[in-house]
C-alpha atoms as a PDB file:
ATOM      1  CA  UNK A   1       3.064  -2.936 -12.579  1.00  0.00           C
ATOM      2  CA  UNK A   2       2.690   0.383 -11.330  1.00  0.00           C
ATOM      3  CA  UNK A   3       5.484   2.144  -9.539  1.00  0.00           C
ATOM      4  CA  UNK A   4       3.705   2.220  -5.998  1.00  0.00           C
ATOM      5  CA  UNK A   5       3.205  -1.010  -6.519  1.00  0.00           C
ATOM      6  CA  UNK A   6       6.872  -2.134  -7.248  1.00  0.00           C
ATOM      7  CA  UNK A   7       8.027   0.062  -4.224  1.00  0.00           C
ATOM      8  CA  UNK A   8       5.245  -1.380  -1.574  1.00  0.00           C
ATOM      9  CA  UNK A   9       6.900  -4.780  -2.762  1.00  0.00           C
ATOM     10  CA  UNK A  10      10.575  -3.597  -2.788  1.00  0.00           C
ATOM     11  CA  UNK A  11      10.220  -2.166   0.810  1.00  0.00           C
ATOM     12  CA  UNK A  12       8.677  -4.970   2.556  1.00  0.00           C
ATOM     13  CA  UNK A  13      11.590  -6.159   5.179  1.00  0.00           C
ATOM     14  CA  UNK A  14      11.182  -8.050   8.204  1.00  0.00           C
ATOM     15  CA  UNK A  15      12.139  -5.831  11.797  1.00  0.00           C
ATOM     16  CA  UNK A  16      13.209  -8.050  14.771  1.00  0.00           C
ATOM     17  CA  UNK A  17      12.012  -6.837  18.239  1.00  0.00           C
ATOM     18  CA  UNK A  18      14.952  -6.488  20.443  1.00  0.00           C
ATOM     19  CA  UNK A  19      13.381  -8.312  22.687  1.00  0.00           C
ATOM     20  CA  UNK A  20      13.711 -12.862  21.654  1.00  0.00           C
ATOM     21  CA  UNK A  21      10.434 -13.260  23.208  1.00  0.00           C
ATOM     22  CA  UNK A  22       8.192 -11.002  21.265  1.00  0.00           C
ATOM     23  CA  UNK A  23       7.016 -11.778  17.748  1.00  0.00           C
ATOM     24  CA  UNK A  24       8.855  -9.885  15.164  1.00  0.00           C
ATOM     25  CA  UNK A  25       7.606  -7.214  12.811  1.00  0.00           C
ATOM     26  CA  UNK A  26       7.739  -7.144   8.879  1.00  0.00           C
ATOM     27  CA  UNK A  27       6.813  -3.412   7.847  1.00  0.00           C
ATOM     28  CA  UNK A  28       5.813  -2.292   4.220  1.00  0.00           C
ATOM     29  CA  UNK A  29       6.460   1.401   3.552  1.00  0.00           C
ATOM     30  CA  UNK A  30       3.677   2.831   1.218  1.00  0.00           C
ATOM     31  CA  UNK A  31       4.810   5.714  -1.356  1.00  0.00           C
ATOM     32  CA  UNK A  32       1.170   7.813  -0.601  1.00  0.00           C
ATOM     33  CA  UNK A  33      -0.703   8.501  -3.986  1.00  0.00           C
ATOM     34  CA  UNK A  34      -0.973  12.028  -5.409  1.00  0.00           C
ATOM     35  CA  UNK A  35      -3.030  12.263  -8.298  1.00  0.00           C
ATOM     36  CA  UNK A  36      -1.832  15.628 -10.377  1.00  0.00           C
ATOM     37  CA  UNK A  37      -4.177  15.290 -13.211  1.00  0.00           C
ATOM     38  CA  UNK A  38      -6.587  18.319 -13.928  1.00  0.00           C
ATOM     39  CA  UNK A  39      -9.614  15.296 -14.083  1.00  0.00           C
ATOM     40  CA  UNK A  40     -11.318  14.699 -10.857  1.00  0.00           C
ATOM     41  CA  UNK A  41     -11.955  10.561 -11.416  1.00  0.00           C
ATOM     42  CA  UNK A  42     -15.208   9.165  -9.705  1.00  0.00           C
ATOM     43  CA  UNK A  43     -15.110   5.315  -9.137  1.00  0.00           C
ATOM     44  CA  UNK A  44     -18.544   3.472  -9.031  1.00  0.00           C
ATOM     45  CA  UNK A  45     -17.076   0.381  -8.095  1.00  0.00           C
ATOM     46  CA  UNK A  46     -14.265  -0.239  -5.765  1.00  0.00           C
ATOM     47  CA  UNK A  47     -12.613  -3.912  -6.228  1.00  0.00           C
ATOM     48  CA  UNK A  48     -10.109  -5.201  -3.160  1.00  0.00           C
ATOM     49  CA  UNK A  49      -7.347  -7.633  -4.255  1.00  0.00           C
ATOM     50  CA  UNK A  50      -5.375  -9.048  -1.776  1.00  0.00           C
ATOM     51  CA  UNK A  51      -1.638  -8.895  -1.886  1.00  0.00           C
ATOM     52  CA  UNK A  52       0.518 -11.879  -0.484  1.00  0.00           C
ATOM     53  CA  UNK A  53       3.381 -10.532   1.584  1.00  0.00           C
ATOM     54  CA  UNK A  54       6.490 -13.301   2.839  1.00  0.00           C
ATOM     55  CA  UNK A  55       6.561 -12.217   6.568  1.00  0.00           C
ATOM     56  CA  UNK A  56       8.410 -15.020   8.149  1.00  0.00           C
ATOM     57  CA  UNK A  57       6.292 -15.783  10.051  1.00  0.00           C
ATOM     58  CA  UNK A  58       6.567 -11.811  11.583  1.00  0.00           C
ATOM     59  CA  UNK A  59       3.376  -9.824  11.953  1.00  0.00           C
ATOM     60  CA  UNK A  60       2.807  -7.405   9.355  1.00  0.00           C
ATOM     61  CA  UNK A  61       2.572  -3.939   9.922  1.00  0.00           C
ATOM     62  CA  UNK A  62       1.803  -0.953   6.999  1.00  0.00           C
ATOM     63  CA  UNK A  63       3.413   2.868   7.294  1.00  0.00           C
ATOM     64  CA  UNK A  64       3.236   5.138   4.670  1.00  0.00           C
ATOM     65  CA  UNK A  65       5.408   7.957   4.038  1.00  0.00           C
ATOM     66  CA  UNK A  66       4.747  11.462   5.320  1.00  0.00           C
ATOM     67  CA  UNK A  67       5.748  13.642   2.110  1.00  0.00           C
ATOM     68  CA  UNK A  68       3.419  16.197   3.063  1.00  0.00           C
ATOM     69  CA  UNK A  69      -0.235  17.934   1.628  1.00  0.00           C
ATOM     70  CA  UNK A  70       1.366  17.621  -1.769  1.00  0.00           C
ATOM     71  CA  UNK A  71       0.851  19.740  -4.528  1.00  0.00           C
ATOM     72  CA  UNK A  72      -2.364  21.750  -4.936  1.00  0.00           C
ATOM     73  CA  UNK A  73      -4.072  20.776  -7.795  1.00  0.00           C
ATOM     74  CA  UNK A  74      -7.081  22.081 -10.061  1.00  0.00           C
ATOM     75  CA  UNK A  75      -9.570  19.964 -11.276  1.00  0.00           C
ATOM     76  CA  UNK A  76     -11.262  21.506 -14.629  1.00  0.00           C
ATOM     77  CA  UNK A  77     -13.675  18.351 -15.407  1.00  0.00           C
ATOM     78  CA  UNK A  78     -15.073  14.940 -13.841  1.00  0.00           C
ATOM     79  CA  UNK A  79     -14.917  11.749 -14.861  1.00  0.00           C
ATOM     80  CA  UNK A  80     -17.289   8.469 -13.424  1.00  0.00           C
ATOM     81  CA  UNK A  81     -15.705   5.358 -14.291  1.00  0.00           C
ATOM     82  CA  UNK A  82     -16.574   1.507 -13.388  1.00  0.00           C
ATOM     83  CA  UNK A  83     -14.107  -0.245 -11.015  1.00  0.00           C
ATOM     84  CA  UNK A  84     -10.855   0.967  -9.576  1.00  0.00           C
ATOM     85  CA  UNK A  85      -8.639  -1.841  -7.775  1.00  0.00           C
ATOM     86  CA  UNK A  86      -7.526  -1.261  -4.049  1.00  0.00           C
ATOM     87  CA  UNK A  87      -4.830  -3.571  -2.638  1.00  0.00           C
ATOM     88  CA  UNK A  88      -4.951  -5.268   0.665  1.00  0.00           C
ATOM     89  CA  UNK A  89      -1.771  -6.766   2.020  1.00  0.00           C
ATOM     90  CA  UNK A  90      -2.079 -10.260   3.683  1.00  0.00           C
ATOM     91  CA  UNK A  91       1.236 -12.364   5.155  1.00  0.00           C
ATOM     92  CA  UNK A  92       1.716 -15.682   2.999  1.00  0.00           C
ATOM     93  CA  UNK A  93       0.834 -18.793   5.005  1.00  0.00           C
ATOM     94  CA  UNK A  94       3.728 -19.624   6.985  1.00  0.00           C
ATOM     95  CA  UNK A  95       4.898 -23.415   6.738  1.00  0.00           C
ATOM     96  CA  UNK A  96       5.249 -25.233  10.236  1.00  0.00           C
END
């Protein structure tokens, strides 16, 4: 498990409107991804795997962090590789 990964599951915590009447809000904070290595990677396949989140039956909502441009970076060489994974989060059924 990658550390992004850990930290979008760490920080998922359910927000309650202030409001008793309006549905409440579970919010995952995303780290944003800076890649720092001097190989620009090109993905020929893009594979989506969806992430269960326990929402409580709260709508889900995603933010991610504002740390900036981050660094600049120079890329000396490309690589093309197969498949990279991207992760979409999804609320866990909710049990009535």
């Amino acid at each position: 498990m990658r550390l992004s990964d850990f930290l979008r599951t760490a920080l998922a915590v359910p927000v309650a409107n202030a409001a008793e009447s309006a549905p409440c809000t579970t919010v995952i904070r995303v780290a944003p991804h800076f890649d720092l290595s001097p190989t620009r990677t090109i993905y020929q396949n893009t594979v989506t795997v969806s992430s269960p989140v326990d929402c409580n039956g709260c709508v889900l909502k995603t933010e991610t962090f504002n740390f900036g441009p981050g660094p600049v970076v120079f890329r000396t060489a490309t690589a093309t590789v197969g498949t990279t994974t991207a992760y979409a989060f999804q609320c866990k059924p909710t049990l009535a």
